[in-house]
C-alpha atoms as a PDB file:
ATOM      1  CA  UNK A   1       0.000   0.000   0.000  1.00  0.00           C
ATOM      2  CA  UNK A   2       3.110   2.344   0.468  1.00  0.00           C
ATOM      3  CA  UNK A   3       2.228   5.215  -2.338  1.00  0.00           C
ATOM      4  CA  UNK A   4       4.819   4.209  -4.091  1.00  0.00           C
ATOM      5  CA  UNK A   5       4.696   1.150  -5.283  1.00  0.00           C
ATOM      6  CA  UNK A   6       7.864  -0.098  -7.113  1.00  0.00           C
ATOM      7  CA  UNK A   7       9.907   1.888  -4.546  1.00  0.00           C
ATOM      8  CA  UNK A   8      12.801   0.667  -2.855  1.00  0.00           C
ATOM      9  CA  UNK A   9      13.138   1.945   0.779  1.00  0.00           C
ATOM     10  CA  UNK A  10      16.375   2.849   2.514  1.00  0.00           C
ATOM     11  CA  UNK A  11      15.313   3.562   6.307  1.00  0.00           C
ATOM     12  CA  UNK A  12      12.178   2.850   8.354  1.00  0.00           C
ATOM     13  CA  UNK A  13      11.421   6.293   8.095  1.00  0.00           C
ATOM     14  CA  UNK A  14      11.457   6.735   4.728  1.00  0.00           C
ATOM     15  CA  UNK A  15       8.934   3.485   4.441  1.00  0.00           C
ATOM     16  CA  UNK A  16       6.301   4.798   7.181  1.00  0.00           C
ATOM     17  CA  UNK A  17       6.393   8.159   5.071  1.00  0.00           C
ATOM     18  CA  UNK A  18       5.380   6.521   2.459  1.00  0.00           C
ATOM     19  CA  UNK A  19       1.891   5.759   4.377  1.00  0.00           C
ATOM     20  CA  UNK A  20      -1.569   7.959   4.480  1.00  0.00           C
ATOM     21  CA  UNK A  21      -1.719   9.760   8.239  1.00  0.00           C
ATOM     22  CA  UNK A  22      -4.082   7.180   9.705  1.00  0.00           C
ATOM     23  CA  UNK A  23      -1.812   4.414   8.312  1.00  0.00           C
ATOM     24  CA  UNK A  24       1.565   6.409   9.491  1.00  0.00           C
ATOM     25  CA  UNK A  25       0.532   6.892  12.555  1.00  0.00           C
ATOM     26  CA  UNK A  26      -0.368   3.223  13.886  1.00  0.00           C
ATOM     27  CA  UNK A  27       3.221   2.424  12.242  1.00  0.00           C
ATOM     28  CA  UNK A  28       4.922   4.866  14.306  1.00  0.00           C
ATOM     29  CA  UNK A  29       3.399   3.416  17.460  1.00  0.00           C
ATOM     30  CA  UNK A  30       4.490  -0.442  16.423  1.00  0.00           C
ATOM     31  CA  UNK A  31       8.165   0.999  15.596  1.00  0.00           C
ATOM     32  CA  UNK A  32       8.009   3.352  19.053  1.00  0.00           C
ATOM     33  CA  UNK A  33       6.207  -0.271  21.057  1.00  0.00           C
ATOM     34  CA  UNK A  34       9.661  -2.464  18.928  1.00  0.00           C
ATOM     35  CA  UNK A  35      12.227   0.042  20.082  1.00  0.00           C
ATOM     36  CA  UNK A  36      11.219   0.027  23.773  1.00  0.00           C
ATOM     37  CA  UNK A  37      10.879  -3.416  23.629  1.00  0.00           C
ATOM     38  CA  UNK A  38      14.013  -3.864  22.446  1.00  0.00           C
ATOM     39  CA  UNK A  39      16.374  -0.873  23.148  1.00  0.00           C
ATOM     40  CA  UNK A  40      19.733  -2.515  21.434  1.00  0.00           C
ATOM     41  CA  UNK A  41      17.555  -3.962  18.391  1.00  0.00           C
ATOM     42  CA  UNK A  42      19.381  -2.605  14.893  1.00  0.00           C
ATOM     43  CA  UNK A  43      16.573  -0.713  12.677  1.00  0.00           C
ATOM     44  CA  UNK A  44      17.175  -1.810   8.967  1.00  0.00           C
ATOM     45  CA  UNK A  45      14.999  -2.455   5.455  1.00  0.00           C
ATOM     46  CA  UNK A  46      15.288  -6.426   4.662  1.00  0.00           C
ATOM     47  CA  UNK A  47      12.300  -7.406   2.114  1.00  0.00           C
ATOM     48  CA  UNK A  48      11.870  -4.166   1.543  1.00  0.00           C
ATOM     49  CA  UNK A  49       9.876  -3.337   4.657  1.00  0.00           C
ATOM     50  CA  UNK A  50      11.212  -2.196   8.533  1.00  0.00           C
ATOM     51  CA  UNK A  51      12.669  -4.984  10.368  1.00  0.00           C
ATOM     52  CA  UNK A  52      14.980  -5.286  13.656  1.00  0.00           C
ATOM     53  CA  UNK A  53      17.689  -7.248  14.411  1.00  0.00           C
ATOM     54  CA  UNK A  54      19.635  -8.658  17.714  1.00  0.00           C
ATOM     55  CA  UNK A  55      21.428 -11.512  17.392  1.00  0.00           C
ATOM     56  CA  UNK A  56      19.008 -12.208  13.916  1.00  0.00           C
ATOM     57  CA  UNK A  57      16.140 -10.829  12.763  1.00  0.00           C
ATOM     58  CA  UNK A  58      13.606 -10.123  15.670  1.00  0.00           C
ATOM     59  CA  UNK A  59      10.651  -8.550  13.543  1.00  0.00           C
ATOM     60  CA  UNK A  60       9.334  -7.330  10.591  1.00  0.00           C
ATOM     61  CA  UNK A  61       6.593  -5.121  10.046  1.00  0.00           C
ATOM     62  CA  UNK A  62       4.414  -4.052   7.201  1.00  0.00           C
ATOM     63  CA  UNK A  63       1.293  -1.698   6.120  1.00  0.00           C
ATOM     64  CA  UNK A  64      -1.429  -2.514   4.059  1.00  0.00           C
ATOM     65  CA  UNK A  65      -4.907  -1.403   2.817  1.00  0.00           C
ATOM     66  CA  UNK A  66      -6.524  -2.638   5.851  1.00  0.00           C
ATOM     67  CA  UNK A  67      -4.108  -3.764   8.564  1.00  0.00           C
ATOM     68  CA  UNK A  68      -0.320  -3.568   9.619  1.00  0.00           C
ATOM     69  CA  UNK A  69       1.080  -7.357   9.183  1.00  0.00           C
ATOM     70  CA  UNK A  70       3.208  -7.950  12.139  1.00  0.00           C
ATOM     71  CA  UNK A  71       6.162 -10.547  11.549  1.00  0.00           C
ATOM     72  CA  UNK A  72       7.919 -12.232  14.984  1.00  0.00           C
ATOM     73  CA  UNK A  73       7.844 -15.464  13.669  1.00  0.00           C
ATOM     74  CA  UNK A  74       6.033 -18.739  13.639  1.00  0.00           C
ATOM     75  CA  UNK A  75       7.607 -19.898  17.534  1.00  0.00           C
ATOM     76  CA  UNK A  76       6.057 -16.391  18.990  1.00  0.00           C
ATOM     77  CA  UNK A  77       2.420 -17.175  17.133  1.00  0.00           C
ATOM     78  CA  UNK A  78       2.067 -20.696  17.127  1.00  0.00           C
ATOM     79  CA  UNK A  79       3.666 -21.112  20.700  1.00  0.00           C
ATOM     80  CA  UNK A  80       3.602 -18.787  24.055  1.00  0.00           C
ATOM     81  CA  UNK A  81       1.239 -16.321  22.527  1.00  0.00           C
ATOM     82  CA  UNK A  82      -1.315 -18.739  20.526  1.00  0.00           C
ATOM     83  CA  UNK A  83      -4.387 -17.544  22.939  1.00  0.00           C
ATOM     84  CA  UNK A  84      -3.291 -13.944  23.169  1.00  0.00           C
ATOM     85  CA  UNK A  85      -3.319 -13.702  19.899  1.00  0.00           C
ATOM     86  CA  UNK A  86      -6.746 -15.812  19.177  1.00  0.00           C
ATOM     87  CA  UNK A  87      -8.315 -12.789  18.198  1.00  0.00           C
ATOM     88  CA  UNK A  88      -6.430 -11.633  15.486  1.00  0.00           C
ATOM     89  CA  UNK A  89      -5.834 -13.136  12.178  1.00  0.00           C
ATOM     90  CA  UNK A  90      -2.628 -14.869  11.716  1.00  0.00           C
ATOM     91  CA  UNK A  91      -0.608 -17.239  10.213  1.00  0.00           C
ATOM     92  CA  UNK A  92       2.345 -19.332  10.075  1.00  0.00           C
ATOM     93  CA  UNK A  93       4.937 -16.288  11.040  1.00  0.00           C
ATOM     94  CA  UNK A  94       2.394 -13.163   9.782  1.00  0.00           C
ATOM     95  CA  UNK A  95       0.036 -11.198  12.657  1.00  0.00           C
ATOM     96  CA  UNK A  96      -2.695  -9.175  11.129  1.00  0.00           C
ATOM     97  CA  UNK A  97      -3.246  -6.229  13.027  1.00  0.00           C
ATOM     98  CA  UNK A  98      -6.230  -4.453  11.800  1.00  0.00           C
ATOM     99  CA  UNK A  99      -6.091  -0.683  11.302  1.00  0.00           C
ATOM    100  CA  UNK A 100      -9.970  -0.115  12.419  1.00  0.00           C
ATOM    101  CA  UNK A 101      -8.818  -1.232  16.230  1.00  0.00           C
ATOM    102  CA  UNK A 102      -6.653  -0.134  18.693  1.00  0.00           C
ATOM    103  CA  UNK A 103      -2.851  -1.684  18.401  1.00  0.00           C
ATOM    104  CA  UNK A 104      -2.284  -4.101  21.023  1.00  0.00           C
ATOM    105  CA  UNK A 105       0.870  -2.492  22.360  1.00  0.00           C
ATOM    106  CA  UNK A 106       1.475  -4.547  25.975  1.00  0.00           C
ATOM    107  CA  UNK A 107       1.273  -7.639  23.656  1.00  0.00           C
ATOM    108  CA  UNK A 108       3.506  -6.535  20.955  1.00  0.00           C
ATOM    109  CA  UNK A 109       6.628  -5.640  23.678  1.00  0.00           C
ATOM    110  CA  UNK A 110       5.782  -8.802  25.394  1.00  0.00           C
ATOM    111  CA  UNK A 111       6.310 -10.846  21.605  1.00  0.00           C
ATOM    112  CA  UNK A 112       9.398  -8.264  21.154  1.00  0.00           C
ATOM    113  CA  UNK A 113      11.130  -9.132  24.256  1.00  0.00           C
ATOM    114  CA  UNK A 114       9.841 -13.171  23.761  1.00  0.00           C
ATOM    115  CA  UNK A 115      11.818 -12.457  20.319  1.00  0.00           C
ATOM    116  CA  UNK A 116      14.681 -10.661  22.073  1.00  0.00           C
ATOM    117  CA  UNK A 117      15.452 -13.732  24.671  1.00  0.00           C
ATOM    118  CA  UNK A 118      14.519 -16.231  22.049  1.00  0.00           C
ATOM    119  CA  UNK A 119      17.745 -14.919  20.017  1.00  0.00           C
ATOM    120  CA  UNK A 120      19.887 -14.434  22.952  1.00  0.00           C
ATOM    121  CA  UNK A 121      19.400 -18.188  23.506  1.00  0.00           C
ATOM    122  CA  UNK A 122      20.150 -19.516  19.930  1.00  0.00           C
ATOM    123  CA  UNK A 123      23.528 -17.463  20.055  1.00  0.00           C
ATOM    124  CA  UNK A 124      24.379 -18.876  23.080  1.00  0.00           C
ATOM    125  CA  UNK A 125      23.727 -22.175  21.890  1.00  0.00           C
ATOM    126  CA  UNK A 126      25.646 -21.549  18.267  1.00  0.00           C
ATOM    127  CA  UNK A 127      28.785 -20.296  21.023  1.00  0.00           C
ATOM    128  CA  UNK A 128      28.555 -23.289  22.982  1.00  0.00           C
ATOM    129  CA  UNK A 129      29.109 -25.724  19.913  1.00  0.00           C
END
């Protein structure tokens, strides 16, 4: 849905820009929710949309005509948050967080810092081998 389609971003601002106000707004409160969440988290573009990473990739996320798609993985959605996130519709790694209702910001730190400690532990365990 960015307004220009085709365009390649560079930064997560330049992406969010791209966004009505409505749109750009609920996008800066998921990136503001991410980055408190996970202070230390690098910002960068990877498929062309704002993800974070720490120790890996940690989270995409994405705007579209009718919802931001959220991105932590399958292990956050199909595991520890399943009935939190019961509501919503999802999929195998995708959240769909609809633009017509509030975000659901407790919930998104808590899958942040799930994603956060998640990493931590796979690096530890790629050190220990």
């Amino acid at each position: 849905m960015p307004t220009e389609m085709g365009a390649k971003f560079t930064s997560a601002d330049e992406y969010i820009s791209s966004f009505p106000p409505e749109v750009k707004s609920k996008l800066q409160d998921l990136r503001k929710a991410i980055r408190q969440a996970a202070p230390k988290a690098e910002e960068v573009i990877s498929y062309n949309m704002p993800a974070y990473k720490f120790h890996g990739i940690l989270v995409y996320f994405a705007g579209h005509s009718h919802h931001i798609g959220f991105y932590p993985g399958s292990s956050a959605i199909t595991g520890i948050f399943k009935d939190s996130l019961a509501s919503y519709k999802t999929s195998k790694g995708t959240v769909q967080l609809p633009l017509d209702k509030p975000l659901p910001i407790g919930l998104i730190k808590e899958i942040v810092k799930f994603r956060v400690n998640e990493n931590l532990e796979r690096s530890k365990a790629k050190g220990k081998k």
